[in-house]
PDB file of N, CA and C in Angstrom:
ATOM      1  N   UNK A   1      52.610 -20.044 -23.923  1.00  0.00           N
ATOM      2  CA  UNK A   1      52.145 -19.861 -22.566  1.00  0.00           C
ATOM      3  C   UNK A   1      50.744 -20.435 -22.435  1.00  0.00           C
ATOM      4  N   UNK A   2      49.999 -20.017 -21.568  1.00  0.00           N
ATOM      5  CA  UNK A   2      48.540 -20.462 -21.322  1.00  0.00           C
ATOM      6  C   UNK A   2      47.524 -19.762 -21.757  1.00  0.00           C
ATOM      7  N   UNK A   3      47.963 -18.601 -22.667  1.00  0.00           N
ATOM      8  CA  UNK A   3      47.083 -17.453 -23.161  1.00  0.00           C
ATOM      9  C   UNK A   3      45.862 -18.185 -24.076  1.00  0.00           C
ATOM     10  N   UNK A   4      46.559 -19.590 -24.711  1.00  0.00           N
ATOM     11  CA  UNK A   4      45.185 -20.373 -25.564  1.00  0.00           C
ATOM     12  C   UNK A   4      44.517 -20.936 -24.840  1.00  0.00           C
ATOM     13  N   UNK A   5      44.486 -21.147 -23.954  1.00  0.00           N
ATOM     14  CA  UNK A   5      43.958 -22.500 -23.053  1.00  0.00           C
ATOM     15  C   UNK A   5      42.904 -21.071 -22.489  1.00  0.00           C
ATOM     16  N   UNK A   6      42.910 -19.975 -22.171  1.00  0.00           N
ATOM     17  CA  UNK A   6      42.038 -18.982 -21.817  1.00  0.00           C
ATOM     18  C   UNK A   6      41.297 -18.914 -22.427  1.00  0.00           C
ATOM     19  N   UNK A   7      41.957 -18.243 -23.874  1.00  0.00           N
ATOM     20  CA  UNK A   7      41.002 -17.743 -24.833  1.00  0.00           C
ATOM     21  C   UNK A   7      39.840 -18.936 -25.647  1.00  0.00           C
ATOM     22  N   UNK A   8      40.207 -20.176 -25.680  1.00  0.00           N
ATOM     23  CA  UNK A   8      39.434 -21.031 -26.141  1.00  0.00           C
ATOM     24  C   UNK A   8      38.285 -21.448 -24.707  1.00  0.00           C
ATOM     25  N   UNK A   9      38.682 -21.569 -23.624  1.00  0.00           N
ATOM     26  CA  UNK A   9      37.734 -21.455 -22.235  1.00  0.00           C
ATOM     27  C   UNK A   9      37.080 -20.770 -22.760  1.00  0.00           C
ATOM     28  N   UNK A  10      37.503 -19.060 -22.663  1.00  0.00           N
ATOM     29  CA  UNK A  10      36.062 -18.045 -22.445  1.00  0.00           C
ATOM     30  C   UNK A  10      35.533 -18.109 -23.588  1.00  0.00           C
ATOM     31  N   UNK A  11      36.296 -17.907 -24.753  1.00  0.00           N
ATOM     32  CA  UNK A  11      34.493 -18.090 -26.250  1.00  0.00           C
ATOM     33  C   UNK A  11      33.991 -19.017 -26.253  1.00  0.00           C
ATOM     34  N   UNK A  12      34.383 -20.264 -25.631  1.00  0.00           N
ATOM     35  CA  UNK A  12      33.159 -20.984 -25.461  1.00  0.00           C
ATOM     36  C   UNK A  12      32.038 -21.201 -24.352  1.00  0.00           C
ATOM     37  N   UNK A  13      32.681 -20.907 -23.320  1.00  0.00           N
ATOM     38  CA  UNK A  13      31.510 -20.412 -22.041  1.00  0.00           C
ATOM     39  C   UNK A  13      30.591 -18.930 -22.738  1.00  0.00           C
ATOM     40  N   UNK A  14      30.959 -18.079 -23.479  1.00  0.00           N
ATOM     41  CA  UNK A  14      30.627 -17.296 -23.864  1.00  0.00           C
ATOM     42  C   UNK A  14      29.142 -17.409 -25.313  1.00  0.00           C
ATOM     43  N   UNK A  15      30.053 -18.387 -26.462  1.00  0.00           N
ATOM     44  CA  UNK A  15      29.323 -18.715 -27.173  1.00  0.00           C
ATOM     45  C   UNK A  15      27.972 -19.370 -26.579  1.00  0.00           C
ATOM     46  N   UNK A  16      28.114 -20.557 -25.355  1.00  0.00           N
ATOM     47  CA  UNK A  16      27.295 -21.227 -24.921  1.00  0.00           C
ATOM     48  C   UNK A  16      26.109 -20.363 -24.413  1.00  0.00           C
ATOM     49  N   UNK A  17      26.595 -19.097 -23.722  1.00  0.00           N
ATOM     50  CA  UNK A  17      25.607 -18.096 -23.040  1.00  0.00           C
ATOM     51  C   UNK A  17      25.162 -17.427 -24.353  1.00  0.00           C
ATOM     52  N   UNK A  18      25.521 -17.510 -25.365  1.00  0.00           N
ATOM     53  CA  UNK A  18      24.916 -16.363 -26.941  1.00  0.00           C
ATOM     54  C   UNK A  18      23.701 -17.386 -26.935  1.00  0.00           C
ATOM     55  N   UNK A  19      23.654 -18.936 -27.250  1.00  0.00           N
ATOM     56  CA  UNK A  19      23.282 -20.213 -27.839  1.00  0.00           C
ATOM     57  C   UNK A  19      22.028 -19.964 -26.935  1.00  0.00           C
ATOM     58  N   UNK A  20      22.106 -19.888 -25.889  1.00  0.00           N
ATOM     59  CA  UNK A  20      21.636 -20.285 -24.537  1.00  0.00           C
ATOM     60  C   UNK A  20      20.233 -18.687 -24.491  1.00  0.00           C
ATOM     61  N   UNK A  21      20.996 -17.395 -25.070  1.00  0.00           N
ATOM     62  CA  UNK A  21      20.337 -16.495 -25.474  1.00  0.00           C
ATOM     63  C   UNK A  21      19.484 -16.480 -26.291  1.00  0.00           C
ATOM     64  N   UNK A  22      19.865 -16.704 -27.592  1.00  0.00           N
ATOM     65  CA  UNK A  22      19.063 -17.066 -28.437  1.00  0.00           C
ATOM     66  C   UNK A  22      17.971 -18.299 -28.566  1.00  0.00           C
ATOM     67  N   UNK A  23      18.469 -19.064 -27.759  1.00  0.00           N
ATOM     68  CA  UNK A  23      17.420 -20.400 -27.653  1.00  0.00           C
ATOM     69  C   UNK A  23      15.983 -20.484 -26.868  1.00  0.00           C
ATOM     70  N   UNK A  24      16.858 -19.279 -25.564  1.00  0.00           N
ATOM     71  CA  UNK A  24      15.472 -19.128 -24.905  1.00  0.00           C
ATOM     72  C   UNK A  24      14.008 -18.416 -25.548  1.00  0.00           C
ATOM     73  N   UNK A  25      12.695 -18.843 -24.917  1.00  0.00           N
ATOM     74  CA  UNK A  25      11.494 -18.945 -25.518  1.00  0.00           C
ATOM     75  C   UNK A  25      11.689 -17.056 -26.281  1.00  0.00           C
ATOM     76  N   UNK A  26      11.958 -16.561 -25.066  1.00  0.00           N
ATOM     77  CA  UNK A  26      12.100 -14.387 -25.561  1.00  0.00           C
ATOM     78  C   UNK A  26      13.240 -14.458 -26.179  1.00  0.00           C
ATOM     79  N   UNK A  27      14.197 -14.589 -26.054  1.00  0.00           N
ATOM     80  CA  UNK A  27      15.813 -14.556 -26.570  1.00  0.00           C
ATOM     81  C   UNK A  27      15.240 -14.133 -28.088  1.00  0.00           C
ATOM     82  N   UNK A  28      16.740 -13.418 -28.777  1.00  0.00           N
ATOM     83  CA  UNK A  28      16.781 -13.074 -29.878  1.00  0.00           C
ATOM     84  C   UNK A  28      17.888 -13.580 -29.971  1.00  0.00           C
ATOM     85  N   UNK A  29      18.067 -13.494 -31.825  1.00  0.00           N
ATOM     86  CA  UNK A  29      19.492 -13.547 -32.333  1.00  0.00           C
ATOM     87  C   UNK A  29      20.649 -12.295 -31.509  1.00  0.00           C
ATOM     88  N   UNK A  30      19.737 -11.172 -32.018  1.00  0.00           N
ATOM     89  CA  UNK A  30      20.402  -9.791 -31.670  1.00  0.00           C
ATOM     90  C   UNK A  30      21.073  -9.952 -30.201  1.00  0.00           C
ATOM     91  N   UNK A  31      20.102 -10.105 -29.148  1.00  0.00           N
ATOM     92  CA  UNK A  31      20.828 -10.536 -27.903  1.00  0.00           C
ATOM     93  C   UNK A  31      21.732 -11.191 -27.784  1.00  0.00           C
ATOM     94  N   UNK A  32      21.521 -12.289 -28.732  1.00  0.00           N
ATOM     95  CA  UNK A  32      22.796 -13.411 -28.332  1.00  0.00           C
ATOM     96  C   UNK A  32      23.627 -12.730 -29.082  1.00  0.00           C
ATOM     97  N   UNK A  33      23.847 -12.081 -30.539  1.00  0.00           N
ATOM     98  CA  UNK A  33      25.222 -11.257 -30.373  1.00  0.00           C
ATOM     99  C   UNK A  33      25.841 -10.499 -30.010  1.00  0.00           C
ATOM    100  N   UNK A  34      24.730  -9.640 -28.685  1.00  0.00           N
ATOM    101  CA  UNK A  34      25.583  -8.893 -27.978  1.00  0.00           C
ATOM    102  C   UNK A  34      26.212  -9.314 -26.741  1.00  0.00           C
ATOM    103  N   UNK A  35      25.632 -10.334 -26.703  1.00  0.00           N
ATOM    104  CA  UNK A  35      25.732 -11.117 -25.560  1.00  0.00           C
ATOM    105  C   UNK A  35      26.790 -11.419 -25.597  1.00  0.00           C
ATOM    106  N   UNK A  36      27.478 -12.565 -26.768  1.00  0.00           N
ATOM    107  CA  UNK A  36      27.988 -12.855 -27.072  1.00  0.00           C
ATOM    108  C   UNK A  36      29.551 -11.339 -27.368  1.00  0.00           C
ATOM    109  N   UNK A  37      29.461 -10.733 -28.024  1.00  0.00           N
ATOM    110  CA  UNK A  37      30.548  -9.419 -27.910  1.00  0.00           C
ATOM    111  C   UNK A  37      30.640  -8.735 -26.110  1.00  0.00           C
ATOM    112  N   UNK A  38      29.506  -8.804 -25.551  1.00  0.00           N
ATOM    113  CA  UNK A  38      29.668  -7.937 -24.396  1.00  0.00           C
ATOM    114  C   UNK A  38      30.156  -8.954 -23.603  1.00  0.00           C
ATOM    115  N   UNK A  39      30.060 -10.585 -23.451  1.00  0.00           N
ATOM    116  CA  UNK A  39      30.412 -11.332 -22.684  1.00  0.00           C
ATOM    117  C   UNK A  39      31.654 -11.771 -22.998  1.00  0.00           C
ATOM    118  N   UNK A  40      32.170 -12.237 -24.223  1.00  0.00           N
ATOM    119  CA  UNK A  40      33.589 -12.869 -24.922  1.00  0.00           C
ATOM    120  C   UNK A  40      34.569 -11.809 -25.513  1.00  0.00           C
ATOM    121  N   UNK A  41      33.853 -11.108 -26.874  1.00  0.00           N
ATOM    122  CA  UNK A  41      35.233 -10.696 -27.620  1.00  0.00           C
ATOM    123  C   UNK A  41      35.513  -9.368 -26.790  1.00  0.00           C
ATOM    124  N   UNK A  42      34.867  -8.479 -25.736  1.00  0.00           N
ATOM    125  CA  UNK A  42      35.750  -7.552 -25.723  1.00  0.00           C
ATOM    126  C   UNK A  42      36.160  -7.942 -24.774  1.00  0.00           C
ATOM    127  N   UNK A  43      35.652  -8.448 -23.272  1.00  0.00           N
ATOM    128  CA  UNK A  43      36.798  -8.498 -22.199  1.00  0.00           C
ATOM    129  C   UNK A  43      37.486  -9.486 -22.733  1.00  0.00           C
ATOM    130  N   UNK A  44      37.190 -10.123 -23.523  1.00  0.00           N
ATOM    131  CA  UNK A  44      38.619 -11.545 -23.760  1.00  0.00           C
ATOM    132  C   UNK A  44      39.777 -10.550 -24.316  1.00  0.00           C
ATOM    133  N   UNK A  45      39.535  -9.677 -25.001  1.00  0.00           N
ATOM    134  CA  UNK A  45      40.427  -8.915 -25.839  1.00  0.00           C
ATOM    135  C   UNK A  45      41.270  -7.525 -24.975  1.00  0.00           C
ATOM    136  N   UNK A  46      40.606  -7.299 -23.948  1.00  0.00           N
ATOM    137  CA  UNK A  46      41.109  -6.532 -22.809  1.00  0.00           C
ATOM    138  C   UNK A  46      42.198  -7.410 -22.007  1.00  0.00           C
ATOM    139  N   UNK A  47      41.776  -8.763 -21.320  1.00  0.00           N
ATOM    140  CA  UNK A  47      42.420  -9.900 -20.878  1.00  0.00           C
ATOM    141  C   UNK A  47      43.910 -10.085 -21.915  1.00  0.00           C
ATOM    142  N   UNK A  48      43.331 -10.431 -22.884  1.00  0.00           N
ATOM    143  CA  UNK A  48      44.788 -10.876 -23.886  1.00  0.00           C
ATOM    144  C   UNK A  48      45.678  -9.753 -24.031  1.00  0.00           C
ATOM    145  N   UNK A  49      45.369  -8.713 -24.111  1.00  0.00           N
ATOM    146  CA  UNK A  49      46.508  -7.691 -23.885  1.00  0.00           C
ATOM    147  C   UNK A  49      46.845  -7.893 -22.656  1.00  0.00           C
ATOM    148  N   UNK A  50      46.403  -7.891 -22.008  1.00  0.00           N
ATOM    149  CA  UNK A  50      46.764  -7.395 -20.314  1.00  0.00           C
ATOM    150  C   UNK A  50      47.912  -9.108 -19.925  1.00  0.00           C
ATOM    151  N   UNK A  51      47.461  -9.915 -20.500  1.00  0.00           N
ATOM    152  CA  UNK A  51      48.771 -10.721 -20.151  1.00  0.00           C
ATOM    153  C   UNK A  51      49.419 -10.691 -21.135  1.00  0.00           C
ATOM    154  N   UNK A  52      49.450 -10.560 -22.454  1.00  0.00           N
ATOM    155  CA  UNK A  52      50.637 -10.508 -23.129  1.00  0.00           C
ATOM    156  C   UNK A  52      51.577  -9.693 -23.048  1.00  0.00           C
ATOM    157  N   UNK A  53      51.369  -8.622 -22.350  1.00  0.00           N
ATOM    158  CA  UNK A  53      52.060  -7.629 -21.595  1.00  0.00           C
ATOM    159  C   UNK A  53      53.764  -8.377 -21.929  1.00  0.00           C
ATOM    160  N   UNK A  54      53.950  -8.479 -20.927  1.00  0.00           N
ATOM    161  CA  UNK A  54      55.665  -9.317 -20.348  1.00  0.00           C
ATOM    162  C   UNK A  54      55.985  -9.924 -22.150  1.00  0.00           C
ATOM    163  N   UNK A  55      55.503 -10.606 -22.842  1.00  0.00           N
ATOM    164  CA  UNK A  55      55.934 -11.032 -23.737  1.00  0.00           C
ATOM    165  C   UNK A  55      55.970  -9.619 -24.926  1.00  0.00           C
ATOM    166  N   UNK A  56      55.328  -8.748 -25.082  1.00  0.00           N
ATOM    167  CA  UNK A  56      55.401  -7.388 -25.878  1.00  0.00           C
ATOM    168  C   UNK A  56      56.857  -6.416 -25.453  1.00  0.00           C
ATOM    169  N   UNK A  57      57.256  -6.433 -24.320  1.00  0.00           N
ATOM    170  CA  UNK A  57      57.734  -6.163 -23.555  1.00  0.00           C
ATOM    171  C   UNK A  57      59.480  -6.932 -23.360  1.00  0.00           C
ATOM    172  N   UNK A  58      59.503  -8.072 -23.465  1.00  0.00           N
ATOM    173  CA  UNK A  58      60.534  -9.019 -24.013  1.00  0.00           C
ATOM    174  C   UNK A  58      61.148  -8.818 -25.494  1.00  0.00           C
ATOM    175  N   UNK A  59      59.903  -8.834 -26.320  1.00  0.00           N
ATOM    176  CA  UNK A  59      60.385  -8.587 -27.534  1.00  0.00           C
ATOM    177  C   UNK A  59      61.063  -7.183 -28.088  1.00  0.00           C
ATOM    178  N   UNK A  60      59.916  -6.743 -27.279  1.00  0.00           N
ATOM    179  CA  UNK A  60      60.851  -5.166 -27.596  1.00  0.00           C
ATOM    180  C   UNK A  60      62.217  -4.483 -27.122  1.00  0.00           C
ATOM    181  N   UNK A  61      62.244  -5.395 -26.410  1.00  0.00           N
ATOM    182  CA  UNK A  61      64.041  -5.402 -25.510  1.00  0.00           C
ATOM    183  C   UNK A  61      64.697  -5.943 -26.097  1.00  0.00           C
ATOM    184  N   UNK A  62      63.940  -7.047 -26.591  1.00  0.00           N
ATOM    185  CA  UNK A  62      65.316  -7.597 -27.482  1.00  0.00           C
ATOM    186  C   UNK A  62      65.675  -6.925 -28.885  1.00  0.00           C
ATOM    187  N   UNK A  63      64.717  -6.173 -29.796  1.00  0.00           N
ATOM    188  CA  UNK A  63      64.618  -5.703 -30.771  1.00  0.00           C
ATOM    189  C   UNK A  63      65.741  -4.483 -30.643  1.00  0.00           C
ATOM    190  N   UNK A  64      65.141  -3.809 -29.400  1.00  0.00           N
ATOM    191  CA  UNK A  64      66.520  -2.767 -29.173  1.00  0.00           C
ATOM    192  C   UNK A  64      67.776  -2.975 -28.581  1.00  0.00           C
ATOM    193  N   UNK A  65      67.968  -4.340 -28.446  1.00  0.00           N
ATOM    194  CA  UNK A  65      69.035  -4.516 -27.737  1.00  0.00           C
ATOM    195  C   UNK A  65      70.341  -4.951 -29.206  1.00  0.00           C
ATOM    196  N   UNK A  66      69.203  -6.048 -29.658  1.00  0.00           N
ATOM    197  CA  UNK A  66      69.581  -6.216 -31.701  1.00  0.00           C
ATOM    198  C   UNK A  66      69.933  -5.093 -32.234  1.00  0.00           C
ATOM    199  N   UNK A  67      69.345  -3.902 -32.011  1.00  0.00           N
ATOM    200  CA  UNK A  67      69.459  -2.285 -32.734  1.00  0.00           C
ATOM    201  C   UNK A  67      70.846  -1.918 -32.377  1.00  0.00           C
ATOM    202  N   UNK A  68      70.922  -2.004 -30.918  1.00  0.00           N
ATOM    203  CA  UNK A  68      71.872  -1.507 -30.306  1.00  0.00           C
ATOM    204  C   UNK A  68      73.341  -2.284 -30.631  1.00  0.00           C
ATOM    205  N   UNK A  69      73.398  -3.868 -30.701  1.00  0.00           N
ATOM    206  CA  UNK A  69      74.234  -4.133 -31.133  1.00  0.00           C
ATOM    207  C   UNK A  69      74.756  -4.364 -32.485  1.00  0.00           C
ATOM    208  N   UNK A  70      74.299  -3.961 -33.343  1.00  0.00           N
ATOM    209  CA  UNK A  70      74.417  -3.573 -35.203  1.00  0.00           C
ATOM    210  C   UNK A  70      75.085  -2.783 -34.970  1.00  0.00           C
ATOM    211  N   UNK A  71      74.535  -1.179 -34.420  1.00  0.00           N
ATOM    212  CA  UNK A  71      74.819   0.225 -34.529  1.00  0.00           C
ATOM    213  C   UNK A  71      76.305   0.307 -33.498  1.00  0.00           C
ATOM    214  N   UNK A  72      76.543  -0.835 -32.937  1.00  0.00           N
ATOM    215  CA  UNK A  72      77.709  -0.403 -32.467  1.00  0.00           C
ATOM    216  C   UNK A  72      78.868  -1.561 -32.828  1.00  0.00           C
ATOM    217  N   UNK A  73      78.544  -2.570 -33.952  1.00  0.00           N
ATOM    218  CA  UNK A  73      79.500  -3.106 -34.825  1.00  0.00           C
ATOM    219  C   UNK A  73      80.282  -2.547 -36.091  1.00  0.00           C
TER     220      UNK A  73
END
């Protein structure tokens, strides 16, 4: 699906704002890695569940549907 084409977008708009943190004259490292976690890995990681949804959801239908047809061969 398009779930990579997201996730490679936002860590790097993300990384760029850590870079961009840390570079400035006040900026710290420290900032830019929170920056970097508060801006990319957790909402990216909220996001990626939230659409993989339908595909978690597929699989698991089919898993019990596989269950279902064993147990009744």
């Amino acid at each position: 699906m398009f779930i990579p084409i997201i996730v490679i977008g936002w860590l790097f708009v993300a990384l760029m704002a850590a870079v961009a943190e840390a570079a400035a004259p006040n900026g710290t490292v420290l900032g830019a890695i929170f920056t970097f976690l508060g801006w990319g890995v957790i909402p990216l990681s909220i996001v990626v569940y939230i659409l993989a949804t339908p595909m978690r959801r597929a699989k698991r239908q089919a898993a019990e549907e596989n269950a279902l047809a064993k147990k009744e061969s």
